[in-house]
N, C-alpha and C. Protein backbone atom coordinates (compact mmCIF):
# COMPACT_ATOMS: atom_id res chain seq x y z
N UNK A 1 43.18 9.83 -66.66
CA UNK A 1 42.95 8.67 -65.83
C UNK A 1 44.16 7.75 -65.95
N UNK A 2 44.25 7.01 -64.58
CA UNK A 2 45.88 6.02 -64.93
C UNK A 2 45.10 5.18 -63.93
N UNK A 3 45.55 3.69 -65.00
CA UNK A 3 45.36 2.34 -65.12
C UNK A 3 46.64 1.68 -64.40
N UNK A 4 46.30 0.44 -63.72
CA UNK A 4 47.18 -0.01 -63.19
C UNK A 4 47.29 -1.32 -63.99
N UNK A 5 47.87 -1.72 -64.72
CA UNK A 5 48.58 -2.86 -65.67
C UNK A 5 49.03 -3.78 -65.25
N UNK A 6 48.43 -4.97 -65.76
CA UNK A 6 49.13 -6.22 -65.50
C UNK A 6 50.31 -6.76 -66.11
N UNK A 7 51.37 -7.08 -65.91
CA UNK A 7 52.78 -7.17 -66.99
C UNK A 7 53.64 -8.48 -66.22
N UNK A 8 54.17 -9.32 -67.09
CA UNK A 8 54.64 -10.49 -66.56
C UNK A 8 56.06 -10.27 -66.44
N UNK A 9 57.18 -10.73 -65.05
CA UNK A 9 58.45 -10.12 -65.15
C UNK A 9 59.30 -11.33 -66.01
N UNK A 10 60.08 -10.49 -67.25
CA UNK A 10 60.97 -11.57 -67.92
C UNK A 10 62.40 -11.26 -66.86
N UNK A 11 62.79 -10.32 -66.35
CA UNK A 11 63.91 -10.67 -65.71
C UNK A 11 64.08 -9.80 -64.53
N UNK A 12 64.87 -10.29 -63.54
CA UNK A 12 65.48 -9.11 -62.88
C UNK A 12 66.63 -9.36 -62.60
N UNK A 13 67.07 -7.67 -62.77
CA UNK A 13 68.52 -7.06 -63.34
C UNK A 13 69.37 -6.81 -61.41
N UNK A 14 68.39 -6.54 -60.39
CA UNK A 14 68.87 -5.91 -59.70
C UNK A 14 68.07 -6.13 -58.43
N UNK A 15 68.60 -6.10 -57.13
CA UNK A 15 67.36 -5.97 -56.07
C UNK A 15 66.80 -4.79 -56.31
N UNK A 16 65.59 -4.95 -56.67
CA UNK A 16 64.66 -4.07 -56.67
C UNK A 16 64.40 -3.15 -58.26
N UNK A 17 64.79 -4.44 -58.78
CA UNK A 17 64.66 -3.27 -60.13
C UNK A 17 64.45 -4.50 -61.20
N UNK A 18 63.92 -4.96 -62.69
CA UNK A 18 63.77 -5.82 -63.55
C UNK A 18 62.91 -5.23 -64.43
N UNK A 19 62.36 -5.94 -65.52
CA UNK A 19 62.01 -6.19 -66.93
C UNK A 19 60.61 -6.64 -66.95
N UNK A 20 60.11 -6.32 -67.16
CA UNK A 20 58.30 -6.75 -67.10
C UNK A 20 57.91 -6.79 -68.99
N UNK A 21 56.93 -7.69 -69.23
CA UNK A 21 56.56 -7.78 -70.29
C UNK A 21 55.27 -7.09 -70.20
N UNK A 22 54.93 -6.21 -71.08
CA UNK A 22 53.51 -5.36 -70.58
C UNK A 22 52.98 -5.22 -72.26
N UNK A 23 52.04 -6.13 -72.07
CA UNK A 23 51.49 -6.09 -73.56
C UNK A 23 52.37 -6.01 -75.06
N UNK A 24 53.47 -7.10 -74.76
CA UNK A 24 53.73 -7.51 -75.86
C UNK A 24 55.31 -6.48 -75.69
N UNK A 25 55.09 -5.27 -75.40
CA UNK A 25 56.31 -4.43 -75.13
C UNK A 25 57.19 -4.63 -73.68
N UNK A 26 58.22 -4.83 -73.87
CA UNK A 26 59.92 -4.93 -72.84
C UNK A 26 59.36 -3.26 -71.88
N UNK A 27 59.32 -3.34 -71.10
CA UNK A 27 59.31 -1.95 -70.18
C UNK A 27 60.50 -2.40 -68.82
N UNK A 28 61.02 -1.59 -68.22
CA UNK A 28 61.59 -1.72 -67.00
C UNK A 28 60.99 -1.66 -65.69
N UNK A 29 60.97 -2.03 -64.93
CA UNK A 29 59.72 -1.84 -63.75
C UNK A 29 60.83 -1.83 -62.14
N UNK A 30 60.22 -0.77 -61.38
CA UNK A 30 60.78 -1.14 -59.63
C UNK A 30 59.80 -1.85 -58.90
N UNK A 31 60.45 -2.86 -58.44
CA UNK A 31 60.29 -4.17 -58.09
C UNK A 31 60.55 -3.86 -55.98
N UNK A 32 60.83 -2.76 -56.01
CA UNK A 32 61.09 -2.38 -54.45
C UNK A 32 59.64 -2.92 -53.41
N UNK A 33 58.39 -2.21 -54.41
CA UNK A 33 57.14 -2.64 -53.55
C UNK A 33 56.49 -3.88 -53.34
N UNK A 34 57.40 -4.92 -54.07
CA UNK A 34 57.48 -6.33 -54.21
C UNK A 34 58.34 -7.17 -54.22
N UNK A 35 58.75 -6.76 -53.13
CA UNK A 35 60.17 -7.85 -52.69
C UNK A 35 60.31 -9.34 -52.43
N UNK A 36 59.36 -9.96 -52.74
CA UNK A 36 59.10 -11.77 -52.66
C UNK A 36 58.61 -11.80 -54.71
N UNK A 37 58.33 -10.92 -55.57
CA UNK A 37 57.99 -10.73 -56.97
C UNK A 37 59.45 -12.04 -57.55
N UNK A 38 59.23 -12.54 -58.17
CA UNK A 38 60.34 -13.67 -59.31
C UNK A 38 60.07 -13.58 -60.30
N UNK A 39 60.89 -14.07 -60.87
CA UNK A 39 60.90 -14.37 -63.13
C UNK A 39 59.52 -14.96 -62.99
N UNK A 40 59.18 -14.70 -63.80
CA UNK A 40 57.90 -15.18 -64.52
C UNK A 40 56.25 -15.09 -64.03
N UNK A 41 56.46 -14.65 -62.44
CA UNK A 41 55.41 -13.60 -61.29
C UNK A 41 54.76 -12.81 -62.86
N UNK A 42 53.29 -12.47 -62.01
CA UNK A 42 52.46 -11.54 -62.99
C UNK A 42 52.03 -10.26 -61.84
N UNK A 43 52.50 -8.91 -61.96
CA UNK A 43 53.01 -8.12 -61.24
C UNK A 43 51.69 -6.84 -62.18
N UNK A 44 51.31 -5.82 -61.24
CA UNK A 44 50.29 -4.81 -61.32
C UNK A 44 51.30 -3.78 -61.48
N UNK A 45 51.41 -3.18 -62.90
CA UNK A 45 51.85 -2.13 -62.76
C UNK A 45 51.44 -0.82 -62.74
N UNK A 46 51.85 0.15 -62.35
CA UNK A 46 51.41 1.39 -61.95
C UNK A 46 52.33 2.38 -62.22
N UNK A 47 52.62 3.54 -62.93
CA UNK A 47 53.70 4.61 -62.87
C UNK A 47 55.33 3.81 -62.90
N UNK A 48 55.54 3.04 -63.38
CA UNK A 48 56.89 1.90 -63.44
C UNK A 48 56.70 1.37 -62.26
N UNK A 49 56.03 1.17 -61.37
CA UNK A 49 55.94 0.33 -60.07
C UNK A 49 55.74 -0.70 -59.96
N UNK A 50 56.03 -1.87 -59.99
CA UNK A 50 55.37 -2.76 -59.58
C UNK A 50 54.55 -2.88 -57.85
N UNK A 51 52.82 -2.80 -58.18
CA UNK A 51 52.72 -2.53 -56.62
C UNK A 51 52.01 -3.77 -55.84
N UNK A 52 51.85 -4.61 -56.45
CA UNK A 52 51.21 -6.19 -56.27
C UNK A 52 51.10 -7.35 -57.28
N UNK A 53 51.54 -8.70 -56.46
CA UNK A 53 51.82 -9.56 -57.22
C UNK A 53 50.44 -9.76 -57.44
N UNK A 54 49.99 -10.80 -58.81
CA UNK A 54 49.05 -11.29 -59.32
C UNK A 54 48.57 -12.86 -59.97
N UNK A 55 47.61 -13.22 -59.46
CA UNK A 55 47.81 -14.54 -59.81
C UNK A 55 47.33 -14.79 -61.46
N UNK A 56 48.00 -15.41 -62.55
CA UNK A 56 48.54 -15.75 -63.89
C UNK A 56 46.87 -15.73 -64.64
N UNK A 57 45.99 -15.96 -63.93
CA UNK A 57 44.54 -16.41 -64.96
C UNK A 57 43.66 -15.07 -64.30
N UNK A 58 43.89 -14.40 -63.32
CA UNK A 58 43.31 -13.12 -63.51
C UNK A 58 43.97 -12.02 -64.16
N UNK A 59 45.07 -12.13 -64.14
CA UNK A 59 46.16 -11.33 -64.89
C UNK A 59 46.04 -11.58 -66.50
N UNK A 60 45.13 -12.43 -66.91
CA UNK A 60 44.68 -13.09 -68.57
C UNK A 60 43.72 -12.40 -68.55
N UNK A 61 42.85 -12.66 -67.41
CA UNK A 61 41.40 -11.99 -67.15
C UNK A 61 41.53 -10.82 -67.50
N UNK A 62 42.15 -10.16 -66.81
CA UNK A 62 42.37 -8.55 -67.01
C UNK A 62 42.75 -7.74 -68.40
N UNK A 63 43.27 -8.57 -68.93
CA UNK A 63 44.25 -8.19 -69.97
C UNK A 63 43.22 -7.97 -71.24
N UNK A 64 42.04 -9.28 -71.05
CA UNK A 64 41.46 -9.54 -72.15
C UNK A 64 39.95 -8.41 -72.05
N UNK A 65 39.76 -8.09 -70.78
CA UNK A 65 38.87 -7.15 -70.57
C UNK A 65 39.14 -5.73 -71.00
N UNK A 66 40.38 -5.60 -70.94
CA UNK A 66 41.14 -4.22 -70.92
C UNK A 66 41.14 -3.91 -72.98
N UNK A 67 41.66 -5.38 -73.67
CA UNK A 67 41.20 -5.26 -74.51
C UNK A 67 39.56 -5.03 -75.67
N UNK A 68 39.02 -5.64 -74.60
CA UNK A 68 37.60 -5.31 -75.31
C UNK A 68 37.57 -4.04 -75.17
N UNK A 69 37.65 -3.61 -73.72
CA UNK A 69 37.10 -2.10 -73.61
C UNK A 69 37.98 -1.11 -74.75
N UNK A 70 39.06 -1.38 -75.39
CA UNK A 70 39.64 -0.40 -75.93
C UNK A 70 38.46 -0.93 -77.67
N UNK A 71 38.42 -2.29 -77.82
CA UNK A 71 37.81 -2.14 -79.36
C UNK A 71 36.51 -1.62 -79.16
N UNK A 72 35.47 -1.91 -77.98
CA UNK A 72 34.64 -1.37 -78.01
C UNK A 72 34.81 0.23 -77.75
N UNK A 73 35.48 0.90 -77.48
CA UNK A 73 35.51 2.18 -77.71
C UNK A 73 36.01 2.72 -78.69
N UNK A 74 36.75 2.24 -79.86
CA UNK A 74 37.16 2.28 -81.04
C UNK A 74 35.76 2.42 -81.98
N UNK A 75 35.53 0.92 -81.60
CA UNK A 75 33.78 1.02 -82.70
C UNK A 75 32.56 1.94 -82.20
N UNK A 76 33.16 2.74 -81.24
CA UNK A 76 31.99 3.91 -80.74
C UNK A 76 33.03 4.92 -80.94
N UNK A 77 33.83 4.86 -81.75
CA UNK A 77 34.56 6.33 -82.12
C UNK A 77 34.67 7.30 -81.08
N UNK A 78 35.62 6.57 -79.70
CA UNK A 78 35.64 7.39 -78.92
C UNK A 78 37.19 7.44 -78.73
């Protein structure tokens, strides 16, 4: 199964190409499918894609849901 990730951009290097913060880890991301995306935008990632911008408190939302679901599947030893 593949998740589409929320990741905040710390920079961009290039039209169409930058730096996303994705859970704490530096990843590189293409920025092509989001051509209005800026520094500090909260961007859906997918396969290194960025494929939609996101607004900053659902992009928290998400993040923190994404975390439960992993401890609660931890404490069900899955």
């Amino acid at each position: 199964m593949c998740l589409a990730v929320p990741a905040k951009i710390t920079r961009i290097d290039e039209p169409g190409q930058g730096v996303a913060n994705y859970m704490g880890s530096e990843v590189k991301v293409n920025l092509s499918l989001v051509p209005s995306a800026q520094r500090g935008d909260w961007v859906i990632i997918h396969a290194g894609f960025a494929i939609s911008v996101m607004d900053a408190e659902e992009a928290r939302e998400t993040l923190r849901l994404f975390k439960e679901l992993a401890e609660t599947s931890r404490d069900e030893g899955a």
